[in-house]
Protein backbone atom coordinates (compact mmCIF):
# COMPACT_ATOMS: atom_id res chain seq x y z
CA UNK A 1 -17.63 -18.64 1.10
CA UNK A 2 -17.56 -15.76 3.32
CA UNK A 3 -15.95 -12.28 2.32
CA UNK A 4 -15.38 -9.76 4.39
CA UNK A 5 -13.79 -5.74 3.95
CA UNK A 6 -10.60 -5.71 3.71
CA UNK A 7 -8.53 -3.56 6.78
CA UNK A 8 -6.98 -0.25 6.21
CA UNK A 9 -3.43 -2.08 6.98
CA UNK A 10 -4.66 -4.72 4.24
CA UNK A 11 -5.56 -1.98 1.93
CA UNK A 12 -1.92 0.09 2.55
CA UNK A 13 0.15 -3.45 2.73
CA UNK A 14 -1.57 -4.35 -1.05
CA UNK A 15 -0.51 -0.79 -2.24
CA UNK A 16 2.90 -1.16 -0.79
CA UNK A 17 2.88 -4.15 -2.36
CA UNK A 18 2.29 -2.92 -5.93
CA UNK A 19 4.50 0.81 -5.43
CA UNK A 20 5.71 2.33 -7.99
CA UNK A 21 2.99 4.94 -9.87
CA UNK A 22 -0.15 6.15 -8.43
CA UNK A 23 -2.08 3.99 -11.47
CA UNK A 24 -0.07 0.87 -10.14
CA UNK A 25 -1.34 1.17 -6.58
CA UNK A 26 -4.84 1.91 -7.41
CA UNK A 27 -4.73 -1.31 -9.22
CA UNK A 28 -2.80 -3.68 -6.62
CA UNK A 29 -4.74 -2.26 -4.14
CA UNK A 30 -8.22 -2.81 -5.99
CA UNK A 31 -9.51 0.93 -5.67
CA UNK A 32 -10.85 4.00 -7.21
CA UNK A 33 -8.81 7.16 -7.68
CA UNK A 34 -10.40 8.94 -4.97
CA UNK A 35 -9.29 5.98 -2.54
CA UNK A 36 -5.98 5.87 -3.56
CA UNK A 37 -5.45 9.36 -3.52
CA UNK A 38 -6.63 9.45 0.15
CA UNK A 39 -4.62 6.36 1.18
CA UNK A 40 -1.34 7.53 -0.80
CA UNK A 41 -1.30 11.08 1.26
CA UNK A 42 -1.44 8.91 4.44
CA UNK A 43 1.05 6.37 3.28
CA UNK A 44 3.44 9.77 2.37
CA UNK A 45 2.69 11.40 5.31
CA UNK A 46 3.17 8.49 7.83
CA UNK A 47 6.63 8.08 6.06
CA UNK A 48 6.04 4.56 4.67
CA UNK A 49 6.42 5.81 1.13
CA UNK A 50 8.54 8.44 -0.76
CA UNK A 51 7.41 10.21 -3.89
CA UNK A 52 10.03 10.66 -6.17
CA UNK A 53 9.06 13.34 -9.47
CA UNK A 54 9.84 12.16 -12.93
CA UNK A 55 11.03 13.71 -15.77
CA UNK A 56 8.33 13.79 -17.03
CA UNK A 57 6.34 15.41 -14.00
CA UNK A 58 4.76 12.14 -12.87
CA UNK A 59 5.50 10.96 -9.12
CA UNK A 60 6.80 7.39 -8.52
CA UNK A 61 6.52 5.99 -5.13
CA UNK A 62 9.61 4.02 -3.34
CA UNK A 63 9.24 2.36 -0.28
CA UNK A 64 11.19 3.36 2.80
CA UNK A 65 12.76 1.77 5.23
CA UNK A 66 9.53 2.23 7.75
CA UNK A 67 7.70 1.43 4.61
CA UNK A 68 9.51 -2.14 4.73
CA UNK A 69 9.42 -2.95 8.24
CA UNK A 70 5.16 -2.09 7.90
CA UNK A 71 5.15 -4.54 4.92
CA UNK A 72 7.41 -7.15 6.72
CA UNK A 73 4.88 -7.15 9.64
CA UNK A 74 1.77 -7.15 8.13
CA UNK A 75 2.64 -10.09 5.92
CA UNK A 76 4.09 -11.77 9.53
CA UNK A 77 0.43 -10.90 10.99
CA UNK A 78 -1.45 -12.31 8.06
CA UNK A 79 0.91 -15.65 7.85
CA UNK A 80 0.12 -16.45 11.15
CA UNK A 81 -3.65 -16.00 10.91
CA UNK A 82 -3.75 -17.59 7.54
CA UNK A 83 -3.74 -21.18 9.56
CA UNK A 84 -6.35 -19.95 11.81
CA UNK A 85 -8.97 -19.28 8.98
């Protein structure tokens, strides 16, 4: 079996996947803090995700609109080169 790196779009489609806290992402997106802190400012920044504070001064992370569309045509991409591999 073959494994390669995963993409930067692979790595932001897994986080947008997971959403919700920052611990959540770093998880679905299998990477250390310092990773997920880098791609979660670009994920902000590039409007794909939303931080919304808590009560209790943690950040949660919703999904935009753009967010959806970016997650809707990734997994479009990787369906139709999942019958290619």
């Amino acid at each position: 079996m073959v494994t390669t790196r995963r993409s930067s779009l692979e790595i932001m489609a897994d986080m947008l996947r997971a959403g919700g806290t920052k611990t959540a992402m770093m998880y679905g997106g299998n990477l250390s803090y310092s990773q997920t802190v880098k791609y979660l400012k670009h994920l902000v920044s590039s409007g794909l995700l939303e931080a919304e504070a808590t009560a209790r001064g943690r950040n949660l992370f919703h999904l935009t609109p753009k967010g959806q569309k970016f997650l809707e045509i990734v997994e479009a991409v990787e369906e139709m080169t999942a019958d290619a591999a």
